[in-house]
Protein backbone atom coordinates (compact mmCIF):
# COMPACT_ATOMS: atom_id res chain seq x y z
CA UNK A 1 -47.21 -3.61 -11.71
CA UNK A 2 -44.77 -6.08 -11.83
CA UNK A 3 -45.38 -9.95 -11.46
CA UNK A 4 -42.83 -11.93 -10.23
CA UNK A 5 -43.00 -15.30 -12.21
CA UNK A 6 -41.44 -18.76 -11.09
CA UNK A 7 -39.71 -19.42 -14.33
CA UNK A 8 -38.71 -23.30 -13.09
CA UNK A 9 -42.70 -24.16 -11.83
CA UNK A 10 -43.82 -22.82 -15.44
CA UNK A 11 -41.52 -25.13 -17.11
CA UNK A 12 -42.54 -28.01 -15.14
CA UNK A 13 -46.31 -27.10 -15.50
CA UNK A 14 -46.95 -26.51 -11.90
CA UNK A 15 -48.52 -23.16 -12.50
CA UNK A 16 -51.42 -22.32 -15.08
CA UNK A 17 -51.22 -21.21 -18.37
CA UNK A 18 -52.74 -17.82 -17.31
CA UNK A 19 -49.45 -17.21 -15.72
CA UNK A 20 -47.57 -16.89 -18.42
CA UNK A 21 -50.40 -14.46 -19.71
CA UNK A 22 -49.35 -11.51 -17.30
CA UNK A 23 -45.79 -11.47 -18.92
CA UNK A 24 -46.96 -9.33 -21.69
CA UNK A 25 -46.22 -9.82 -25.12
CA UNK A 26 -43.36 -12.03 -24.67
CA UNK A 27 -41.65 -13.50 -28.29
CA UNK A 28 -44.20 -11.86 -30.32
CA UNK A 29 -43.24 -11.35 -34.15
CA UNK A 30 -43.85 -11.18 -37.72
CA UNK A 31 -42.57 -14.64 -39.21
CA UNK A 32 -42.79 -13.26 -42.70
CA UNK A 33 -39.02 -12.27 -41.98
CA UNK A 34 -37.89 -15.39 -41.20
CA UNK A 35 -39.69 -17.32 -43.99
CA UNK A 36 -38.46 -14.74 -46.92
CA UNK A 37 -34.15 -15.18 -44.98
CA UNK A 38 -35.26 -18.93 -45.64
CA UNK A 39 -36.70 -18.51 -49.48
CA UNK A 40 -33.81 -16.09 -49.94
CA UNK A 41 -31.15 -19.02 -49.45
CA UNK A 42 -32.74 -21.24 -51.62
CA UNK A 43 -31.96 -21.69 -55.62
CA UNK A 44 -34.93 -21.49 -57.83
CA UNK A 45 -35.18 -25.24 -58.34
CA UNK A 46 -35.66 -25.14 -54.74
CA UNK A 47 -37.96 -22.46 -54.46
CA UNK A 48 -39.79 -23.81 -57.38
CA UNK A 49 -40.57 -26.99 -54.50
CA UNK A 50 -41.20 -25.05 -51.78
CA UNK A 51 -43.92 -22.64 -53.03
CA UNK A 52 -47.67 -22.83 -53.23
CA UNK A 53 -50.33 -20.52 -53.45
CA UNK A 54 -52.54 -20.14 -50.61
CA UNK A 55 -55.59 -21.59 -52.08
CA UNK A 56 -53.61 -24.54 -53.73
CA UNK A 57 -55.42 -27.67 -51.96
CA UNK A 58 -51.50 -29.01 -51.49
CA UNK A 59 -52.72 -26.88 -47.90
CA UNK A 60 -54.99 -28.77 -46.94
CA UNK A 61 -53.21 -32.73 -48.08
CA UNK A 62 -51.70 -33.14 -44.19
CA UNK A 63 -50.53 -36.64 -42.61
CA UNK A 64 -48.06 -38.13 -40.45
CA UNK A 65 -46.98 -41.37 -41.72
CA UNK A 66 -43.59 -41.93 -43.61
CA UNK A 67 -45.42 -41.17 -47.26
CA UNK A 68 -44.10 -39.52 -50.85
CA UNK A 69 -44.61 -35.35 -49.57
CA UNK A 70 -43.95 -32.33 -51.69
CA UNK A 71 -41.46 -29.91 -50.72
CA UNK A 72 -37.68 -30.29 -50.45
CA UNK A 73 -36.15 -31.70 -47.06
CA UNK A 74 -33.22 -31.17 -45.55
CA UNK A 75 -31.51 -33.72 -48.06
CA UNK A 76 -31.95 -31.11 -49.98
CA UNK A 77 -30.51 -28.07 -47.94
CA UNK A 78 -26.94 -26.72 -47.45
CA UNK A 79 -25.73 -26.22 -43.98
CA UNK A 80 -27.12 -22.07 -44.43
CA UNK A 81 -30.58 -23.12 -45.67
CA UNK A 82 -31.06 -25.66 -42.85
CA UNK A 83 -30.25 -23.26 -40.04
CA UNK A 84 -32.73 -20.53 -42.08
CA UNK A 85 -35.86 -23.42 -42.23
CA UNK A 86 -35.28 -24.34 -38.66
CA UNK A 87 -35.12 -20.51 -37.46
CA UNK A 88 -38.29 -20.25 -39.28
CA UNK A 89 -39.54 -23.08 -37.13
CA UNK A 90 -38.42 -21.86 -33.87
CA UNK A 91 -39.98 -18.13 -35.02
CA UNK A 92 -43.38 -20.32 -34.28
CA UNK A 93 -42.93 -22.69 -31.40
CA UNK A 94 -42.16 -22.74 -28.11
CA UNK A 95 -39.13 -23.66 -26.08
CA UNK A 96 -40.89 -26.99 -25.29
CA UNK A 97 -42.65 -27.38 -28.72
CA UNK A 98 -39.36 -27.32 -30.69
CA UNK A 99 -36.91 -29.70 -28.79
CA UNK A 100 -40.36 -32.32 -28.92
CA UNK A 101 -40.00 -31.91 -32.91
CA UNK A 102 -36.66 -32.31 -32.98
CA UNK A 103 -37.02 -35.48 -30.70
CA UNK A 104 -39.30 -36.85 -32.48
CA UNK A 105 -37.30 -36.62 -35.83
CA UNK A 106 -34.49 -38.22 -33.78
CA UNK A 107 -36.74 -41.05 -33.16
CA UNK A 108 -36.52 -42.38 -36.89
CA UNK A 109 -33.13 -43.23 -36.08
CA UNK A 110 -34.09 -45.26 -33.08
CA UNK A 111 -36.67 -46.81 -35.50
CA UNK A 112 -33.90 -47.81 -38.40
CA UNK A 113 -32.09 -49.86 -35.37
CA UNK A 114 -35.50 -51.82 -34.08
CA UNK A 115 -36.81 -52.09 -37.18
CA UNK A 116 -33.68 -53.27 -39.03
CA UNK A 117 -35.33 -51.05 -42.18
CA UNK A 118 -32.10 -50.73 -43.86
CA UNK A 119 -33.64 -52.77 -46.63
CA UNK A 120 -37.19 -50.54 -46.61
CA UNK A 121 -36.99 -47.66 -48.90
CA UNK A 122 -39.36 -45.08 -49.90
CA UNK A 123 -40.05 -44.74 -53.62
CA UNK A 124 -37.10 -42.16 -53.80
CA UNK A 125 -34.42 -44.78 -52.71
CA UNK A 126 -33.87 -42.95 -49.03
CA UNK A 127 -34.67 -44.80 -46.09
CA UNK A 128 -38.19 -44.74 -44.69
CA UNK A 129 -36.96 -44.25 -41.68
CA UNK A 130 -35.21 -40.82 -41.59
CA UNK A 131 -34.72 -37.66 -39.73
CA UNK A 132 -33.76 -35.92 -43.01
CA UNK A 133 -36.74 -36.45 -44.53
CA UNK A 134 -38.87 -33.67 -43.54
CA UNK A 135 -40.84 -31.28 -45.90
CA UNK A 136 -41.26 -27.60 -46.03
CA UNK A 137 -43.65 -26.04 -47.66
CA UNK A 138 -44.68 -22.50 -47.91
CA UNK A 139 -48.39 -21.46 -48.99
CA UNK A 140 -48.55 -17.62 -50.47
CA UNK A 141 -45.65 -14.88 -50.14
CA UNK A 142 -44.58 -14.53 -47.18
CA UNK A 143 -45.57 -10.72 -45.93
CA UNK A 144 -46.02 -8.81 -43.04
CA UNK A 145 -49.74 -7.70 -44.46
CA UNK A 146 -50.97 -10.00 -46.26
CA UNK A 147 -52.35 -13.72 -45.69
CA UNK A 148 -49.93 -16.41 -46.07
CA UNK A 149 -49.33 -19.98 -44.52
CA UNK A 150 -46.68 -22.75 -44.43
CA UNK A 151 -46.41 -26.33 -43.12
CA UNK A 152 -43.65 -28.77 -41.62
CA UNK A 153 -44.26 -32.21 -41.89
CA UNK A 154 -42.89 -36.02 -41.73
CA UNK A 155 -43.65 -39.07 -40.03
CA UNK A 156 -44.97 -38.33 -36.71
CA UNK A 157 -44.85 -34.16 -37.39
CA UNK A 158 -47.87 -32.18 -39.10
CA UNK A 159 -47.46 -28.46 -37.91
CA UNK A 160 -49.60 -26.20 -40.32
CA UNK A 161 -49.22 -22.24 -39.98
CA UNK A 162 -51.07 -19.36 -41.41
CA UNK A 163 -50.10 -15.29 -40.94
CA UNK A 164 -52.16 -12.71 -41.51
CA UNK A 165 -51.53 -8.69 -40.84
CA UNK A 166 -47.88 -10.19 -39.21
CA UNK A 167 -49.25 -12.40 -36.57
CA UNK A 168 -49.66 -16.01 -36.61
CA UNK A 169 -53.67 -16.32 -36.90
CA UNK A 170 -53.87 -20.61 -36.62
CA UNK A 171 -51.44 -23.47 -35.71
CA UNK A 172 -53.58 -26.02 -36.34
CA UNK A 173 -54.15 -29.04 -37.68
CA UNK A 174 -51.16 -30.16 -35.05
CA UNK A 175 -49.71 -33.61 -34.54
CA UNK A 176 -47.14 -35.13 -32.91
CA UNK A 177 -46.57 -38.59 -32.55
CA UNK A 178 -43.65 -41.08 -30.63
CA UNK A 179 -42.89 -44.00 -31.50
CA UNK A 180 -41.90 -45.95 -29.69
CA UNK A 181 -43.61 -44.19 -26.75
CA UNK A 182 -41.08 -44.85 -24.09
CA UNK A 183 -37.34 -46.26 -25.41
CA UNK A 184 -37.09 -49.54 -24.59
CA UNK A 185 -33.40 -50.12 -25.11
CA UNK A 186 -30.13 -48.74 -26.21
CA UNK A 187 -28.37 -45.63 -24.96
CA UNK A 188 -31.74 -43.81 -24.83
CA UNK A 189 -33.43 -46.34 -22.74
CA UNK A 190 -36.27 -44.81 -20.79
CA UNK A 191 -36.56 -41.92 -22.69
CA UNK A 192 -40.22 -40.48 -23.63
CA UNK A 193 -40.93 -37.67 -25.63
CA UNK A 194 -44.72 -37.36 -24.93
CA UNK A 195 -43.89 -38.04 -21.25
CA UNK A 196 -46.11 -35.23 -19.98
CA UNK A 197 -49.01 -35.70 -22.64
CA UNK A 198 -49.18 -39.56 -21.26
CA UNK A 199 -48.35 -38.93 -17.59
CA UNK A 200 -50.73 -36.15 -16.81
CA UNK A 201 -53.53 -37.74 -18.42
CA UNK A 202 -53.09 -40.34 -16.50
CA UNK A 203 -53.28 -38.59 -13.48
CA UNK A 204 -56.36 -37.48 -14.21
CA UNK A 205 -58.58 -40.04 -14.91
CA UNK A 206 -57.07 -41.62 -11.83
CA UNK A 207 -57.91 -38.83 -9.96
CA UNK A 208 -61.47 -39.31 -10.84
CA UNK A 209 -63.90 -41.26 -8.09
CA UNK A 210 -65.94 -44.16 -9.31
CA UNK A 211 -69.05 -41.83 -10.13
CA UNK A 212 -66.95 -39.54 -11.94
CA UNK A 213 -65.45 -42.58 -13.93
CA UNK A 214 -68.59 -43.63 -15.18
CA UNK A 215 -69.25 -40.36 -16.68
CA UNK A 216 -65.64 -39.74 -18.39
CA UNK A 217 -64.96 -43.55 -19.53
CA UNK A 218 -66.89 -43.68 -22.98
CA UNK A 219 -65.66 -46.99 -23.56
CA UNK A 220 -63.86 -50.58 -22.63
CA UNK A 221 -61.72 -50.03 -25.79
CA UNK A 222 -59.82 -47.04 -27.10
CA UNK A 223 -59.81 -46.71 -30.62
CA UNK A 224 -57.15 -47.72 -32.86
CA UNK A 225 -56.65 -44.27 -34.04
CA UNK A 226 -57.10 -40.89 -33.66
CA UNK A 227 -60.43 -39.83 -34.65
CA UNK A 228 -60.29 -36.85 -36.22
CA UNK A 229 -57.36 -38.44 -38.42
CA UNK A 230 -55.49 -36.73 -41.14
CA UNK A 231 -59.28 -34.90 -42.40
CA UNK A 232 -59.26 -31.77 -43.12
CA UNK A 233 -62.61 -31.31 -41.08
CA UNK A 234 -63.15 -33.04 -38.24
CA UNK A 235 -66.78 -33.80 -38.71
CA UNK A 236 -69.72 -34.40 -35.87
CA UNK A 237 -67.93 -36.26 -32.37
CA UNK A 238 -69.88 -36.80 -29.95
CA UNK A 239 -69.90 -34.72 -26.68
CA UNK A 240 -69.22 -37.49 -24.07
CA UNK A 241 -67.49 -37.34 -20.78
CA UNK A 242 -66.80 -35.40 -17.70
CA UNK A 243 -67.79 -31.84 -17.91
CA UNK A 244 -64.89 -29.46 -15.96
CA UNK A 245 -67.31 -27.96 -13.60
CA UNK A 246 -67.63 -31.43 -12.55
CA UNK A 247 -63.97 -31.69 -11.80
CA UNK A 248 -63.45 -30.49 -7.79
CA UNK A 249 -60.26 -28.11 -7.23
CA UNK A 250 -57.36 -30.72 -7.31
CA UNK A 251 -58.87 -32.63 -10.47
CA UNK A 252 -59.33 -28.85 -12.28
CA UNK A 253 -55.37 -27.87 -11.99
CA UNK A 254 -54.42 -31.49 -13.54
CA UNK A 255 -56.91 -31.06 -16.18
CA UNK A 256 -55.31 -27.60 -17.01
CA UNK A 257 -51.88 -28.47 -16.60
CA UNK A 258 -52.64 -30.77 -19.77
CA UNK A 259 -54.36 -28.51 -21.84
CA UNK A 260 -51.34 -26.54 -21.15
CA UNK A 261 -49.25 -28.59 -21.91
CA UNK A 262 -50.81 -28.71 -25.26
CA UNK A 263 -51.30 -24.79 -25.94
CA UNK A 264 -47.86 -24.48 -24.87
CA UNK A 265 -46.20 -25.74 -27.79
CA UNK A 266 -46.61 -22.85 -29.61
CA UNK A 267 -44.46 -19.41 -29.89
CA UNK A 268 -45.72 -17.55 -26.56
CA UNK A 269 -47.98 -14.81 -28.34
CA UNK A 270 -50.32 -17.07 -29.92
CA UNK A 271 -50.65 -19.89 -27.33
CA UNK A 272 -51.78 -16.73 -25.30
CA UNK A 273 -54.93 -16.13 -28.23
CA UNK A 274 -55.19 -19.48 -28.24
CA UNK A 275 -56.22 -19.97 -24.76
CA UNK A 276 -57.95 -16.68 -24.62
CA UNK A 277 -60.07 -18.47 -27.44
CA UNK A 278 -60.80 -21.37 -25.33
CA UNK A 279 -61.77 -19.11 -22.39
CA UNK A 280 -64.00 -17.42 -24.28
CA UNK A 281 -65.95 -20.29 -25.85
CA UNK A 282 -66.40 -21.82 -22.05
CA UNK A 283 -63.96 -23.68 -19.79
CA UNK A 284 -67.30 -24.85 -18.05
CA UNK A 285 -67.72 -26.24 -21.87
CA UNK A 286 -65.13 -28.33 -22.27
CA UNK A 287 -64.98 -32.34 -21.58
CA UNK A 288 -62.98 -35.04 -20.67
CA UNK A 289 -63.45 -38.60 -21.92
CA UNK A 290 -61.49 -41.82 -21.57
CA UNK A 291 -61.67 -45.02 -23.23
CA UNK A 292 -59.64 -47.94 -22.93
CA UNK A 293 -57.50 -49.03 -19.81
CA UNK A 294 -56.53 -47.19 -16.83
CA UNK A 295 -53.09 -48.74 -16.43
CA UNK A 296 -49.83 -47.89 -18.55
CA UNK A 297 -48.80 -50.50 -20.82
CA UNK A 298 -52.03 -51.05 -22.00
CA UNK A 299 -54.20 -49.68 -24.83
CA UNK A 300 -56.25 -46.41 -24.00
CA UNK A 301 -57.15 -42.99 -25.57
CA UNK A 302 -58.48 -39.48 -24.47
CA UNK A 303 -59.54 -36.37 -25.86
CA UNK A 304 -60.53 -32.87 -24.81
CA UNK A 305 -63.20 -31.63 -26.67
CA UNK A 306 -65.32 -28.45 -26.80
CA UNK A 307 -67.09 -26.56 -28.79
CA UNK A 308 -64.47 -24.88 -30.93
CA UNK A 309 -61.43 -27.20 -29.63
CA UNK A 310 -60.72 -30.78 -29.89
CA UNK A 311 -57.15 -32.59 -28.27
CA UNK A 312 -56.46 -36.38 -28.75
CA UNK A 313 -54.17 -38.43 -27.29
CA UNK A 314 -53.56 -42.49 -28.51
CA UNK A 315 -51.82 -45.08 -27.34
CA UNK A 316 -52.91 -48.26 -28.54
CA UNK A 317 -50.28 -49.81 -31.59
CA UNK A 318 -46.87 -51.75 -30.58
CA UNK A 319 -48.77 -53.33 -27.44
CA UNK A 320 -49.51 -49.40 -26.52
CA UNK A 321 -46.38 -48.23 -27.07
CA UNK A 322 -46.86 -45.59 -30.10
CA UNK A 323 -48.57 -42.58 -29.25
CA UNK A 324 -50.88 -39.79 -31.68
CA UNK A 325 -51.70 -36.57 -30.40
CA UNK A 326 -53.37 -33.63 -32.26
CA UNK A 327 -54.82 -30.55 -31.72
CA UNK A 328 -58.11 -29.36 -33.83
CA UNK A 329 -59.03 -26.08 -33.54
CA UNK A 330 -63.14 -27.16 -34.95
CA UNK A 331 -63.66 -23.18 -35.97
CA UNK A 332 -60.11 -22.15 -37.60
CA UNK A 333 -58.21 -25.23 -38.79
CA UNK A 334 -55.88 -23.86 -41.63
CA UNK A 335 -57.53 -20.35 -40.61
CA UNK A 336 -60.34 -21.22 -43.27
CA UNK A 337 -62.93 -19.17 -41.10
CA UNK A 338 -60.36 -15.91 -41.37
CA UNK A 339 -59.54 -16.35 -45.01
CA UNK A 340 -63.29 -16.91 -45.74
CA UNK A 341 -64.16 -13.07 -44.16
CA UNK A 342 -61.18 -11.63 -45.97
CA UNK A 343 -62.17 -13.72 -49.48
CA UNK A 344 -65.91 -12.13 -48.52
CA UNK A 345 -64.81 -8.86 -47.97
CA UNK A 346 -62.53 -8.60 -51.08
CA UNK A 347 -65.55 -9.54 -53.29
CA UNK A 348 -67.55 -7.32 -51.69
C-alpha cells in the first residue's frame, strides 16, 4: 500500500511523528563509511587528535560552554576534510537537525559583535567566540560490525553518537543551545533558531485550563539551568506535572508536535527507534511540567520526562533570552546499557 504523505505539513510539524513512520526505511545507513572517508583525509597528527578508544572516559567528558576540548576543529581542517566531517554529520541528523547546528555555530559570530569579545581569548589565543571552533572526536574504529561512537561539540552543541552492527544505536546526551534566543539587532534581527522548541511549548501550557495548570506548573521560578546538566547520569528527578492522558485531543497533538520536534533532529531511521522506544515505555507515562512564567520575555523552563526519556528546555539567562535544550535518553545515554550486554556477553 502506498501512503500519500504531505511533505510541506511534516516539515511544519502539523502531522505526527508516526507519519513519517509509514515511509519505510527512509535515509537509513551505516555511518562507519562516512567516518573512515573523514579519518582517511586526515594526516596522522590529526588522526592522532581525533581518536579514542571506546572505553576512554574522554566519552563520557560532554559540555556546551566555550571551554579547552580535545579533538581538532575546523581550524584545523583543509577545505576536503571539512566537507568529509560535516558529511559525517549530516550521515546522522536530520534535514532540520543539521541547518539548527549550523545556526547555532553561526551564532558565535553574532556573539563576537554584542559582546565586543575581540579582546576575550581562549587559552589557545583564538577567539572565544567562534564558529571554527568545534571538536570532533571519534571513540573506537569506525566499522560496520563492531561498536564504535563519536561526538561533535562546542559552545551551545553536544551531539554524542554510538554504532553498533551499522546502525546508529544512541544519539544522546543531546544539546542545543541559542544564544541570544531571538536576534535582537543587525541584519539577522528577529531571527530564532529554537523558534519551534520555545513557541510550541508555549502553546501548550497555555492551552492548559486553570486545573490543569496547577498540576503541570511545579514552580513560581524556573531554574537557572538545565537540570540534568553536563552529568553523565542524570540522577533521581522528580515525576511532577501533567500526565498526557490528562491532556484532551487538541492539548495531545501540541504536546506531540514538540516531542517531535525533538526526535526529529535525528537521521530519519533512528528518530523512528527512538520514538518506537518512547511508545513502548508508555505515552500514557510521560509528563509535562512548567515552572517559571507563562509569558515570553520572561524566565521559565519545561521538561518532558518519563520513565526512560527526559527533554529540557531553559530560558532564563540574558533577561530570558538564552535558551538550553537537551535530550536524555535515562536507559541508553552513550549506549552504556548496549555496550554493558555486549561487554557481558564477551566475558561470558
Amino acid at each position: 500500500m502506498k501512503v500519500k504523505v504531505n511533505w510541506h505539513a511534516i516539515k511544519k510539524g502539523a502531522l505526527p511523528i508516526i507519519y513519517l513512520f509509514l515511509l519505510g526505511n527512509v535515509g537509513a545507513q551505516d555511518i562507519s563509511d562516512k567516518a573512515n572517508v573523514f579519518l582517511n583525509t586526515l594526516s596522522e597528527e590529526l588522526k592522532e587528535k581525533t581518536l579514542f578508544t571506546l572505553e576512554d572516559e574522554e566519552r563520557y567528558n560532554m559540555n556546551y560552554v566555550p571551554i579547552p576540548r580535545k579533538g581538532p576543529t575546523f581550524h584545523d581542517f583543509d577545505e576536503t576534510q571539512k566537507k568529509a566531517a560535516l558529511d559525517l554529520l549530516k550521515a546522522c541528523l536530520s534535514k532540520e537537525g543539521y541547518e539548527k547546528t549550523m545556526e547555532i555555530r553561526e551564532l558565535e559570530k553574532v556573539l563576537r559583535i554584542i559582546e565586543n569579545d575581540d579582546n576575550d581569548k581562549m587559552p589557545d589565543g583564538r577567539p572565544r567566540r567562534d564558529p571554527l571552533n568545534y571538536h570532533f572526536c571519534i571513540f573506537g574504529t569506525p566499522s560496520p560490525t563492531e561498536a564504535w561512537g563519536w561526538r561533535f561539540e562546542g559552545h551551545h552543541i553536544s551531539l554524542n553518537f554510538t554504532s553498533d552492527e551499522g546502525k546508529i544505536v544512541s544519539a544522546t546526551p543531546t544539546f542545543f543551545g541559542s544564544n541570544p534566543g531571538i536576534i535582537k539587532e543587525g541584519d539577522s534581527r528577529g531571527k530564532q533558531v529554537l523558534k519551534r522548541e520555545s513557541m510550541l511549548g508555549f502553546a501548550l501550557v497555555n492551552s492548559l485550563t486553570a486545573d490543569q495548570l496547577k498540576i503541570a506548573k511545579f514552580s513560581e521560578e524556573a531554574p537557572p539551568e538545565i537540570i540534568s546538566a553536563n552529568h553523565r547520569e542524570v540522577g533521581e528527578i522528580e515525576t511532577t506535572g501533567i500526565a498526557y492522558p490528562l491532556l484532551n485531543k487538541a492539548q495531545k497533538t501540541i504536546f506531540t508536535e514538540l516531542l517531535q520536534v525533538y526526535v526529529g533532529n535525528y537521521i530519519f531511521d533512528f528518530s523512528k527507534n527512538l520514538m518506537a522506544k518512547i511508545e513502548k515505555a508508555g505515552m500514557e507515562n510521560l509528563h509535562f511540567a512548567w515552572a517559571g512564567s507563562l509569558k515570553e520575555g520572561k524566565a521559565h523552563y519545561y521538561r518532558i520526562h518519563g520513565p526512560m526519556l527526559l527533554i529540557e528546555f531553559d530560558n532564563t539567562q540574558n533577561d530570558a533570552n538564552h535558551m538550553h535544550t537537551a535530550v536524555r535518553d535515562l536507559t541508553n545515554d552513550y549506549a552504556e546499557d548496549i555496550l554493558k550486554r555486549h561487554y557481558e556477553m564477551e566475558h561470558n
